[in-house]
C-alpha atoms as a PDB file:
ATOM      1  CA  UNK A   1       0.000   0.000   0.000  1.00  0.00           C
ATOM      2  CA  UNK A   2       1.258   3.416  -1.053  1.00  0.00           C
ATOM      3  CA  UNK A   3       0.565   6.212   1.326  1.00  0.00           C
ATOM      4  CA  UNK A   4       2.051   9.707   2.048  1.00  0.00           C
ATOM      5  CA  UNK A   5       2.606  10.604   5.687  1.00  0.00           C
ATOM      6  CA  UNK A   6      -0.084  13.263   5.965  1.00  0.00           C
ATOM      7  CA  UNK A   7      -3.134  10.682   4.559  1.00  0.00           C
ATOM      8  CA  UNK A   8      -1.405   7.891   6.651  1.00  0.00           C
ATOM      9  CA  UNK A   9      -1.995  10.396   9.781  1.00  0.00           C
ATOM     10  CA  UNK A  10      -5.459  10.909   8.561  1.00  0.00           C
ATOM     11  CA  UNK A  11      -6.573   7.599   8.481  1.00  0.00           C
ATOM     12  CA  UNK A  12      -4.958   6.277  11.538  1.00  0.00           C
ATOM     13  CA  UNK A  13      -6.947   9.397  13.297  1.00  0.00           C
ATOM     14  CA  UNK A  14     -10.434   8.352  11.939  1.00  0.00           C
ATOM     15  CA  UNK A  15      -9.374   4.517  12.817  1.00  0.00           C
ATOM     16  CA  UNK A  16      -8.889   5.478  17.022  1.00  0.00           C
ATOM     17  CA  UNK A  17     -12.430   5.221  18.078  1.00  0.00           C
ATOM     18  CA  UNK A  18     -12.925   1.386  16.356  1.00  0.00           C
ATOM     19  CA  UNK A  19      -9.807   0.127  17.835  1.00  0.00           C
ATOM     20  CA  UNK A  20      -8.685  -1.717  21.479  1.00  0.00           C
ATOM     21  CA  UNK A  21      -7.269   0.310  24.309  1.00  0.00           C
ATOM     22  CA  UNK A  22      -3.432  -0.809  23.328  1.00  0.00           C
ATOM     23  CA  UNK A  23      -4.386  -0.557  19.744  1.00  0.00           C
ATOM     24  CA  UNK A  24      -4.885   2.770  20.712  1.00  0.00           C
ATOM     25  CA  UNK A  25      -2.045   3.850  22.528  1.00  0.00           C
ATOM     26  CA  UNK A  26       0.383   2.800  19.597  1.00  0.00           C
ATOM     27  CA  UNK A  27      -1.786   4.874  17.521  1.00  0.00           C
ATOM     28  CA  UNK A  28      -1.641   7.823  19.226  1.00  0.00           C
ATOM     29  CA  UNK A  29       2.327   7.162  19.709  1.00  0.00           C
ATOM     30  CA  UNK A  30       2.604   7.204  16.512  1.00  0.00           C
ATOM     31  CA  UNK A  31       0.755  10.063  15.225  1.00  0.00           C
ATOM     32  CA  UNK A  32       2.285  12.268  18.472  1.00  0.00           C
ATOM     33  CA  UNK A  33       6.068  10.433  17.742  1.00  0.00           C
ATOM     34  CA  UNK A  34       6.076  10.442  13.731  1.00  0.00           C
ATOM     35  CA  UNK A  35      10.210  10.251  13.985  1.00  0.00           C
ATOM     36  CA  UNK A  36      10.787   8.516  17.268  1.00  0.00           C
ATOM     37  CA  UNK A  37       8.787   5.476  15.435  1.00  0.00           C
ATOM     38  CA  UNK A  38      10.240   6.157  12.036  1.00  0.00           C
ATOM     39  CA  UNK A  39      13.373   5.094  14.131  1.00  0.00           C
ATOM     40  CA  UNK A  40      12.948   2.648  16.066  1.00  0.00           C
ATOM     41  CA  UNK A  41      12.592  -1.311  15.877  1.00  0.00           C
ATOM     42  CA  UNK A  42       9.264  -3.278  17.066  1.00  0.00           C
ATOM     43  CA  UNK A  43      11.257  -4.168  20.657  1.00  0.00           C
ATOM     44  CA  UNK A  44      12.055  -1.009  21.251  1.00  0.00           C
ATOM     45  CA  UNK A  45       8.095  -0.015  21.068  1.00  0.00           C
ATOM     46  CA  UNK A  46       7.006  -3.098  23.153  1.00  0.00           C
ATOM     47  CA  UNK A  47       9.419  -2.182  25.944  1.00  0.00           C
ATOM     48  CA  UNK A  48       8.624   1.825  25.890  1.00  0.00           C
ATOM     49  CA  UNK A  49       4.761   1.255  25.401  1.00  0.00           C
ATOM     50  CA  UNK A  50       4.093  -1.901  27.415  1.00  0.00           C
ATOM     51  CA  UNK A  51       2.475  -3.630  24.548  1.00  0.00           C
ATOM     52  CA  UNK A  52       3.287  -7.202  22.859  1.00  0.00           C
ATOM     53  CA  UNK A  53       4.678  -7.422  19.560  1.00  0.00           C
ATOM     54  CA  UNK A  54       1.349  -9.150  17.986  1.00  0.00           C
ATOM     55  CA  UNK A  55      -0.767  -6.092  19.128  1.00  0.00           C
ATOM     56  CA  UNK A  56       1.337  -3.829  17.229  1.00  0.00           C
ATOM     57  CA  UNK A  57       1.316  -6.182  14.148  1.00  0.00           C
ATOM     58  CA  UNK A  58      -2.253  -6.357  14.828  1.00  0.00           C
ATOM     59  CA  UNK A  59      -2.891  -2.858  14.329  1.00  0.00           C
ATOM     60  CA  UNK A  60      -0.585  -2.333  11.448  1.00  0.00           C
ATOM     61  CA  UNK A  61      -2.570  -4.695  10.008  1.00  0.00           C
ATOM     62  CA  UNK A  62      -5.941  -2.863  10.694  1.00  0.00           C
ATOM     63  CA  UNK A  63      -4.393   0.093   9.100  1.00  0.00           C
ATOM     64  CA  UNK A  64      -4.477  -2.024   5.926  1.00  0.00           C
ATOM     65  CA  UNK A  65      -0.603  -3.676   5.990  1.00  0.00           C
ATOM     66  CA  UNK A  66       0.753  -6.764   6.177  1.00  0.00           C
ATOM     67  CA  UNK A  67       2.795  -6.091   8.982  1.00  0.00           C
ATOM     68  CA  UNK A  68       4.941  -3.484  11.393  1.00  0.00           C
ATOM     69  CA  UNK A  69       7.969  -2.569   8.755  1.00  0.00           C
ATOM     70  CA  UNK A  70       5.932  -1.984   6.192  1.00  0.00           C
ATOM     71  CA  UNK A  71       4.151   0.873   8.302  1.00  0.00           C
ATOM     72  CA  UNK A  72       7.083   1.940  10.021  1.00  0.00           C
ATOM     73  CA  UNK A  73       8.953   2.237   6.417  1.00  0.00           C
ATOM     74  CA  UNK A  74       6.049   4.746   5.299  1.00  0.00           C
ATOM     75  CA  UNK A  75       7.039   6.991   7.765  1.00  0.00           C
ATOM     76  CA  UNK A  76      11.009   6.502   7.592  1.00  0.00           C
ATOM     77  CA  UNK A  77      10.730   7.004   3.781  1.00  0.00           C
ATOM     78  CA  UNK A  78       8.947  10.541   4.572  1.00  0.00           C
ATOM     79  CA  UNK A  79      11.547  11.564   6.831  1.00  0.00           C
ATOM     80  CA  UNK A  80      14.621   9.896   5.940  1.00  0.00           C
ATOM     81  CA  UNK A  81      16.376  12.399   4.888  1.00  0.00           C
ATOM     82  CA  UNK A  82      15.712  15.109   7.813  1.00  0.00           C
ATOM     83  CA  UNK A  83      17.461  11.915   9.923  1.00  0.00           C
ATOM     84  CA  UNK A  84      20.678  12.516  11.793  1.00  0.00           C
ATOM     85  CA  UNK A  85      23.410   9.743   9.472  1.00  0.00           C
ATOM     86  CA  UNK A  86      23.076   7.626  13.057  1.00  0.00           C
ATOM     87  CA  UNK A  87      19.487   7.324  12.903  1.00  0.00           C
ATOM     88  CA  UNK A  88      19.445   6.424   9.194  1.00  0.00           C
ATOM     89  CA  UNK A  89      22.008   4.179  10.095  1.00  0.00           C
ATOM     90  CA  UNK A  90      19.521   2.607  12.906  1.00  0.00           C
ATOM     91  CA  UNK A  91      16.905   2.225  11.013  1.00  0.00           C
ATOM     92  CA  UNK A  92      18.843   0.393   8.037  1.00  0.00           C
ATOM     93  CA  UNK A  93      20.104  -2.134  10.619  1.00  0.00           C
ATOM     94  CA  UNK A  94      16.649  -2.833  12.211  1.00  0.00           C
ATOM     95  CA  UNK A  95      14.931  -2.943   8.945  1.00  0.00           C
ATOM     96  CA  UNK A  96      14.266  -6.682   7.553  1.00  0.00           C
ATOM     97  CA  UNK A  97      15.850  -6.211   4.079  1.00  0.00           C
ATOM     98  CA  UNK A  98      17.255  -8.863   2.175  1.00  0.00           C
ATOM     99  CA  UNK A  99      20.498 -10.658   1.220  1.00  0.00           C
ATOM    100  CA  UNK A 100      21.262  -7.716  -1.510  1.00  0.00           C
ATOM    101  CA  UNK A 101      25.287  -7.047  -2.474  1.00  0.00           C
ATOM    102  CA  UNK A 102      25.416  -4.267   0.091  1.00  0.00           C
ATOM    103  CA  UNK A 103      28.270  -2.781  -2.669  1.00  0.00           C
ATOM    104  CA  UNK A 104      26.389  -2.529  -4.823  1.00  0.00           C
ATOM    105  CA  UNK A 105      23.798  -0.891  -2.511  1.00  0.00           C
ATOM    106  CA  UNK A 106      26.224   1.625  -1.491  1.00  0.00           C
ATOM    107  CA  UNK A 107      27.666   1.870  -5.370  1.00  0.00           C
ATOM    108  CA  UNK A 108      23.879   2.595  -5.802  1.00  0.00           C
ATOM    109  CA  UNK A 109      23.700   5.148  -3.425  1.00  0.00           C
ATOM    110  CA  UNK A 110      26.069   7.311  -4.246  1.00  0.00           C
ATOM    111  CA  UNK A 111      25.224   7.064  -7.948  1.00  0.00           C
ATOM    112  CA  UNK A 112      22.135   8.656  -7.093  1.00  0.00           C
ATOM    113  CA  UNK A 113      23.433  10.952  -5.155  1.00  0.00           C
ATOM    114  CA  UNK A 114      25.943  12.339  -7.650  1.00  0.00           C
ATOM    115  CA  UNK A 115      22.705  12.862 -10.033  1.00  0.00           C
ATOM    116  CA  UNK A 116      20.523  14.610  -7.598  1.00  0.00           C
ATOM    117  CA  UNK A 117      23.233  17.200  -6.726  1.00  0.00           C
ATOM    118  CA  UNK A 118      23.461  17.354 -10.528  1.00  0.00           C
ATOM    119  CA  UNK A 119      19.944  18.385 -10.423  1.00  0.00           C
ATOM    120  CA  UNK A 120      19.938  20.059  -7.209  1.00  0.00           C
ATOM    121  CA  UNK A 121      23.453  22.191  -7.815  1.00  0.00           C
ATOM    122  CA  UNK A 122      22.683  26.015  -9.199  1.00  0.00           C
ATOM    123  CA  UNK A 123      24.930  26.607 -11.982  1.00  0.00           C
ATOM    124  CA  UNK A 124      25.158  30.260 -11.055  1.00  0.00           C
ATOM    125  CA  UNK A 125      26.090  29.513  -7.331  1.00  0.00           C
ATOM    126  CA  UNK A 126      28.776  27.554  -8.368  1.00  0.00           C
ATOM    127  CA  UNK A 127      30.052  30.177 -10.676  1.00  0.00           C
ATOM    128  CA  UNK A 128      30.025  32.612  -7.936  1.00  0.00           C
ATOM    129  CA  UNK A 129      31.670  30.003  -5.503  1.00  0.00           C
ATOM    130  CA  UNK A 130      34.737  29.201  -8.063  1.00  0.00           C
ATOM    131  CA  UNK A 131      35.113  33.988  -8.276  1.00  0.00           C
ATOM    132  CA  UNK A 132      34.812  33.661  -4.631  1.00  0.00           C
ATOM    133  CA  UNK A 133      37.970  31.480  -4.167  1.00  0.00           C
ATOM    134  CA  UNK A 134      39.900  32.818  -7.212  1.00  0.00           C
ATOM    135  CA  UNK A 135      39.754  36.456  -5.840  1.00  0.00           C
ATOM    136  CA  UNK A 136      40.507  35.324  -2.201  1.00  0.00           C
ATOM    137  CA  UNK A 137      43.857  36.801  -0.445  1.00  0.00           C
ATOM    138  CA  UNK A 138      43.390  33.312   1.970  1.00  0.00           C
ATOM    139  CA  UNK A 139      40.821  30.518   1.837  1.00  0.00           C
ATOM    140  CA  UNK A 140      39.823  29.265   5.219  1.00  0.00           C
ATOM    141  CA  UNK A 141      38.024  25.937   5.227  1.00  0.00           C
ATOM    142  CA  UNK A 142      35.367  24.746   8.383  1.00  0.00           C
ATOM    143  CA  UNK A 143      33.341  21.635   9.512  1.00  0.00           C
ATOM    144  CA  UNK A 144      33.017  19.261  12.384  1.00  0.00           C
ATOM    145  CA  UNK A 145      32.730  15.307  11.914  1.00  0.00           C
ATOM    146  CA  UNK A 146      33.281  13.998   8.363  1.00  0.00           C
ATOM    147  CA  UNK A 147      32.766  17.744   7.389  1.00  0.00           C
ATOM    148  CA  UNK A 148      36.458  18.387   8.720  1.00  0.00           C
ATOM    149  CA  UNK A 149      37.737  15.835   6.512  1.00  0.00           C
ATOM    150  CA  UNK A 150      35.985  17.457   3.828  1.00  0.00           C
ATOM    151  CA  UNK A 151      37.366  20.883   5.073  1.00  0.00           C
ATOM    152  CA  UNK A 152      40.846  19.159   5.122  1.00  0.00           C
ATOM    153  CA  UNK A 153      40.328  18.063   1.223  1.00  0.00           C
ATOM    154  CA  UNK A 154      39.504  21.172  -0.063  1.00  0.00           C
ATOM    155  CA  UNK A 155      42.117  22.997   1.513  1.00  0.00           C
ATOM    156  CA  UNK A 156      44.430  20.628   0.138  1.00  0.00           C
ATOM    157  CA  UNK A 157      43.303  20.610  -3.083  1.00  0.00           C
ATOM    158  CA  UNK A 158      42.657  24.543  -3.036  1.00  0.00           C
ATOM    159  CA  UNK A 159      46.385  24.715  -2.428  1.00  0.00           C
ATOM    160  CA  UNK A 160      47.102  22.664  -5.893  1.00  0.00           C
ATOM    161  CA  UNK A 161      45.369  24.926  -7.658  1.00  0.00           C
ATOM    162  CA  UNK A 162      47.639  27.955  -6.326  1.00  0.00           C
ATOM    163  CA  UNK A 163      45.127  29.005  -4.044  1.00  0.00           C
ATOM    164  CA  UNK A 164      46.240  29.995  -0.206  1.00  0.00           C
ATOM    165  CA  UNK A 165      44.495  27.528   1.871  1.00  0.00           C
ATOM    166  CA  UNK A 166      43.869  26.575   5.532  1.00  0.00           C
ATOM    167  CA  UNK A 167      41.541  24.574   6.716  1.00  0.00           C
ATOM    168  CA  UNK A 168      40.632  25.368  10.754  1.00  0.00           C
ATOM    169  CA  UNK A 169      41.142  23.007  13.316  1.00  0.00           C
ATOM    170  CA  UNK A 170      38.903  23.217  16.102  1.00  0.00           C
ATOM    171  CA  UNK A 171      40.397  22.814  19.701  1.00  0.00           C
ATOM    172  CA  UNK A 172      41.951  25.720  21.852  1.00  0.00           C
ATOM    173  CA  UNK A 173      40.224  28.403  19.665  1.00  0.00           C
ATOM    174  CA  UNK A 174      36.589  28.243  17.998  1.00  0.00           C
ATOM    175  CA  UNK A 175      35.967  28.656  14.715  1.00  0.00           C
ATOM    176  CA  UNK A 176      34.448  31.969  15.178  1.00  0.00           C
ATOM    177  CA  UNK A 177      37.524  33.263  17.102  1.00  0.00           C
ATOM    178  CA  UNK A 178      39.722  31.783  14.492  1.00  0.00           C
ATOM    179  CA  UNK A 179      37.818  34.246  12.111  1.00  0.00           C
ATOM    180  CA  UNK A 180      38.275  37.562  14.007  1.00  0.00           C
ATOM    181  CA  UNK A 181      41.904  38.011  12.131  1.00  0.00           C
ATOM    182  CA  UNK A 182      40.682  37.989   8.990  1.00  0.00           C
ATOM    183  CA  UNK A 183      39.651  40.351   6.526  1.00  0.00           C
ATOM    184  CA  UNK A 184      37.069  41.056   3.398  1.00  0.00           C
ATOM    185  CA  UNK A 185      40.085  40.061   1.359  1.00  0.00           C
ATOM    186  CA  UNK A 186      39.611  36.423   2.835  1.00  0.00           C
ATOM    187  CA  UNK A 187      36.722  33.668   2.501  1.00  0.00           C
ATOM    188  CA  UNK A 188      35.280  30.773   4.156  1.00  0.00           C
ATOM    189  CA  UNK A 189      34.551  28.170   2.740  1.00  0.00           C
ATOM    190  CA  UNK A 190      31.964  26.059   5.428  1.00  0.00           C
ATOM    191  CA  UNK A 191      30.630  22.343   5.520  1.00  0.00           C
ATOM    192  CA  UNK A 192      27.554  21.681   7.439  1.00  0.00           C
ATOM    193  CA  UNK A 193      26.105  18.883   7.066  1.00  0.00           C
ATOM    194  CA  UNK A 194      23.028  16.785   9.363  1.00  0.00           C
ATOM    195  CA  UNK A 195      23.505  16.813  12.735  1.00  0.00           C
ATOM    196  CA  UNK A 196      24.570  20.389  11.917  1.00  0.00           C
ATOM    197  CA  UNK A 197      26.867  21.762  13.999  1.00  0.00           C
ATOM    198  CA  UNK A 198      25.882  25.316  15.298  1.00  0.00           C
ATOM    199  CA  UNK A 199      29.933  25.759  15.917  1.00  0.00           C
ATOM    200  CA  UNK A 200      30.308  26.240  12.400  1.00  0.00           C
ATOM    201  CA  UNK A 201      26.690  28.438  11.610  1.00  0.00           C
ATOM    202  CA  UNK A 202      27.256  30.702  14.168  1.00  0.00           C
ATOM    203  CA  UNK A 203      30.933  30.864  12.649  1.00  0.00           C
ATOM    204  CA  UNK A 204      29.424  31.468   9.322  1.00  0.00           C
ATOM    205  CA  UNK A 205      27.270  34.081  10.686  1.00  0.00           C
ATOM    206  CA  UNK A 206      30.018  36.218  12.391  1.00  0.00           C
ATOM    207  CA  UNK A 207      32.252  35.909   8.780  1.00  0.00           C
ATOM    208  CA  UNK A 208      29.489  37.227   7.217  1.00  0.00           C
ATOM    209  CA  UNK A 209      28.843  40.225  10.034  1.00  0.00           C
ATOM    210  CA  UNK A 210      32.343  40.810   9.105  1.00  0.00           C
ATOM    211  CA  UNK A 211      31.826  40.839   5.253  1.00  0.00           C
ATOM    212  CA  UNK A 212      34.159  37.811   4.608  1.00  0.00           C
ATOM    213  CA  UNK A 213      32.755  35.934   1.916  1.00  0.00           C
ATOM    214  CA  UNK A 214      31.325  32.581   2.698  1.00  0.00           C
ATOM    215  CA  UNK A 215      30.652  29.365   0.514  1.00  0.00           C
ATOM    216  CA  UNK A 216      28.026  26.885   2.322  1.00  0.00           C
ATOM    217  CA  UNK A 217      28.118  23.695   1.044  1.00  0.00           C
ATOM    218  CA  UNK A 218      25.183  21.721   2.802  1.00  0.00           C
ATOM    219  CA  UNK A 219      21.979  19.587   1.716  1.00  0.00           C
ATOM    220  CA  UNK A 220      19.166  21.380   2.659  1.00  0.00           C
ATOM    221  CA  UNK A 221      18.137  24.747   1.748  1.00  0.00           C
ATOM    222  CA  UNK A 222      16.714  25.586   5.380  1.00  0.00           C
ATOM    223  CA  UNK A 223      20.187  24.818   6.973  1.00  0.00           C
ATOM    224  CA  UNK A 224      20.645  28.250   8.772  1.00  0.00           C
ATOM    225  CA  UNK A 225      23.991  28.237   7.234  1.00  0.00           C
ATOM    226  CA  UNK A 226      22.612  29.692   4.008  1.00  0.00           C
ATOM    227  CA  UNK A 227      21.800  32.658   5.219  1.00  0.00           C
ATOM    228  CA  UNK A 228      24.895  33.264   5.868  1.00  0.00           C
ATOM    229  CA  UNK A 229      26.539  32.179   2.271  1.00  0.00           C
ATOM    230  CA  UNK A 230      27.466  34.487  -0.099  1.00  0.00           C
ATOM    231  CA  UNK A 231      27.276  31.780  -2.205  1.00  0.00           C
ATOM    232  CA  UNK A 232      25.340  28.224  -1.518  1.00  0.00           C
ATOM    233  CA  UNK A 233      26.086  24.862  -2.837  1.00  0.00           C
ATOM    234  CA  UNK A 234      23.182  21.965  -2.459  1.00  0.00           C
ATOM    235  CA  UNK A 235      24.658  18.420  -2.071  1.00  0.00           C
ATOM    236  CA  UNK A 236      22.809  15.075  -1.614  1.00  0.00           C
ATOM    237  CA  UNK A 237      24.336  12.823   1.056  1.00  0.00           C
ATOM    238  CA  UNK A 238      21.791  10.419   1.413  1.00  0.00           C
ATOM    239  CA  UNK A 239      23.076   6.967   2.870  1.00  0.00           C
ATOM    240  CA  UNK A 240      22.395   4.141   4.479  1.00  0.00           C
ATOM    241  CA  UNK A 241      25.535   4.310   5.566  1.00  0.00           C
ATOM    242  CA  UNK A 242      26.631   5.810   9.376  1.00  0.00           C
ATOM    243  CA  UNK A 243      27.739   8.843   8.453  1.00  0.00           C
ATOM    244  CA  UNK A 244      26.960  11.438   5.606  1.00  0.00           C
ATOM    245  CA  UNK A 245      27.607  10.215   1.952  1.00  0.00           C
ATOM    246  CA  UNK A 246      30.693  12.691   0.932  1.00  0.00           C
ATOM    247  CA  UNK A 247      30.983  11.041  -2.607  1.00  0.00           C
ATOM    248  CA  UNK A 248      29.047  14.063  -4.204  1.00  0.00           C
ATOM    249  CA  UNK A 249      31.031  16.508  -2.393  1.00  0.00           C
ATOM    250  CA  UNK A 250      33.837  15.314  -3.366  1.00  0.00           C
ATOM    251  CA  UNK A 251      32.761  15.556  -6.701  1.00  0.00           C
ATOM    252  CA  UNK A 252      32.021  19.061  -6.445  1.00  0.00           C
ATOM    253  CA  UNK A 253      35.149  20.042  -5.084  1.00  0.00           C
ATOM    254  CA  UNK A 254      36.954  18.341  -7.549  1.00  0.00           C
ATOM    255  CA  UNK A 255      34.919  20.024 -10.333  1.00  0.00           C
ATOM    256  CA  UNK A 256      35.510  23.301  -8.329  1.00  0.00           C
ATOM    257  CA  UNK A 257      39.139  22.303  -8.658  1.00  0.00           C
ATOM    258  CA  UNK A 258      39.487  21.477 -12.289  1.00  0.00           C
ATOM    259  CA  UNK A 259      37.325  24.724 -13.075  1.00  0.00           C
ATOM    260  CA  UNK A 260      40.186  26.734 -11.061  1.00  0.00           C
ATOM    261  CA  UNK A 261      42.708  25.267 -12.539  1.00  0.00           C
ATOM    262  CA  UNK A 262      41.805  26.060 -15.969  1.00  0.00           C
ATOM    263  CA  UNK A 263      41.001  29.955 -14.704  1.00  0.00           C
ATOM    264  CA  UNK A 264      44.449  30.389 -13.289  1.00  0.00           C
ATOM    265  CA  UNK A 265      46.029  28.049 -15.620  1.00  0.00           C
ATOM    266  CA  UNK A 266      49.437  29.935 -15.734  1.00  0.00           C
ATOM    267  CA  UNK A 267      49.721  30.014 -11.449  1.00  0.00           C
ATOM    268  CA  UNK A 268      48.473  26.996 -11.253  1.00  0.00           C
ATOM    269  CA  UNK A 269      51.174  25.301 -13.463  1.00  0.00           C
ATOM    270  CA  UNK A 270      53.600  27.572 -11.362  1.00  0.00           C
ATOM    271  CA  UNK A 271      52.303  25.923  -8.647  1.00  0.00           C
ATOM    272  CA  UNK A 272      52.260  22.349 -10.074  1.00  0.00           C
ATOM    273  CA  UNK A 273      56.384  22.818 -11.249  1.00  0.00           C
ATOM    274  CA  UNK A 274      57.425  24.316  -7.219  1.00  0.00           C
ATOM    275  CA  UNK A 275      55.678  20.243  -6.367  1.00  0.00           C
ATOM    276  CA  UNK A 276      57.837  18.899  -8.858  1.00  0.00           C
ATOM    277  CA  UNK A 277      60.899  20.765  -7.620  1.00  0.00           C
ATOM    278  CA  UNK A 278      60.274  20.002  -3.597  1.00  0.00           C
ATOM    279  CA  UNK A 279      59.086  16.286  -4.557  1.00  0.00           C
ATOM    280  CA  UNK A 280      62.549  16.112  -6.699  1.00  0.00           C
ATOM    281  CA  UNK A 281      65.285  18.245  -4.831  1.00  0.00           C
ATOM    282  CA  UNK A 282      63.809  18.111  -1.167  1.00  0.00           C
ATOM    283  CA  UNK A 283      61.927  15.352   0.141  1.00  0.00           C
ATOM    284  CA  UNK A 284      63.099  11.693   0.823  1.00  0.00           C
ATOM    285  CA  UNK A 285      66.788  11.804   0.034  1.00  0.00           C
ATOM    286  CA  UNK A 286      69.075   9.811   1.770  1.00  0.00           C
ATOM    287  CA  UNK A 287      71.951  11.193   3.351  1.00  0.00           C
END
């Protein structure tokens, strides 16, 4: 059966007054605790709610299913993606899914979501991101989780390219006092990504106070870093995975690189011959 959330609501409203007392109380945990049952496993809700596993078949059932996970997977589908990657990650593992090549799952995955950033990405964003960085006296890069890894990449790769880059490590000094020494000449460049971290919004949002330039790359339009972005890159990271997919951003950063590259083709082959030179004349010999 095929249902959006809101009609599944609906219906399991009208159904209260013809079903048992426990029937009853799962309903209304449901419809009160959309996301808290989105996540969690048919134990888990006998031991919170006090009810036996056959009564909450039972009313799946007199909702018009064959059984709990095919309920439960109408609401997880809805709000999947609004999911902290630990709760996705949950909810794959309690799911009853099948033998599938879980590479080819993930292969799958990430596939798709290098074609919905594709879709998602605004061409004149990322034209304004790559003018951003190109003009920049210094590029400083931010995130927390796998979106300091990310910040780590694209510093690197920034610096390839001929571009000053350094991405921020968070410990004795936030990333917001990090940012009080530099100037409009500078940008950010910020990852945020779900749970977002309000270390690196409120980061983004005191940049911006100061007129540094930002870049956001996120997934969601209503991440509160936005606002703050000068210019705003939309990525899918959609996984079943326990963290974040970063195969699309990675992507993107590498297209951002290439694009770079061939706008400051003279410094960046400057750059690329100083790597030969080091790599050649300084690093490894043997004395």
């Amino acid at each position: 059966m095929k249902d959006n959330l809101k009609e599944l609501k609906e219906r399991i409203k009208e159904k209260i007054p013809y079903l048992t007392n426990s029937q009853k109380t799962i309903a209304n945990y449901i419809v009160e605790n959309p996301r808290r049952f989105a996540v969690s496993s048919i134990r888990e809700l006998e031991e919170e709610l006090g009810i036996s596993k056959s009564t909450i078949v039972r009313l799946a059932q007199a909702l018009g299913y064959e059984g709990f996970y095919e309920l439960r997977n109408v609401f997880l589908k809805s709000i999947r993606h609004e999911l902290d990657p630990i709760y996705r990650y949950k909810s794959f593992l309690t799911e009853q899914f099948d033998e599938s090549d879980i590479l080819v799952q993930i292969s799958d995955e990430s596939v798709r979501n290098i074609n919905t950033t594709l879709n998602l990405l605004d061409r004149e964003q990322f034209q304004r991101a790559i003018t951003i960085l190109e003009k920049s006296q210094h590029v400083f890069t931010m995130g927390l989780g796998v979106s300091a890894y990310l910040a780590e990449l694209a510093a690197y790769l920034l610096n390839r390219v001929s571009i000053k880059a350094t991405p921020m490590i968070y410990g004795g000094l936030t990333f917001a006092e990090q940012i009080i020494n530099l100037s409009g000449k500078d940008a950010v460049l910020a990852f945020s990504f779900p749970p977002y971290s309000e270390e690196t919004i409120h980061a983004a949002e005191y940049a911006a106070e100061k007129k540094i330039p930002v870049i956001g790359i996120t997934d969601k339009v209503t991440n509160p870093l936005v606002r703050s972005s000068e210019a705003f890159l939309q990525v899918s990271v959609e996984t079943s995975a326990v963290s974040n997919s970063i195969v699309s951003v990675i992507v993107l950063l590498y297209a951002m690189i290439t694009a770079i590259g061939r706008d400051l083709k003279d410094r960046a082959l400057e750059t690329i011959r100083s790597i030969e030179h080091v790599r050649k004349e300084h690093s490894g010999r043997k004395s």
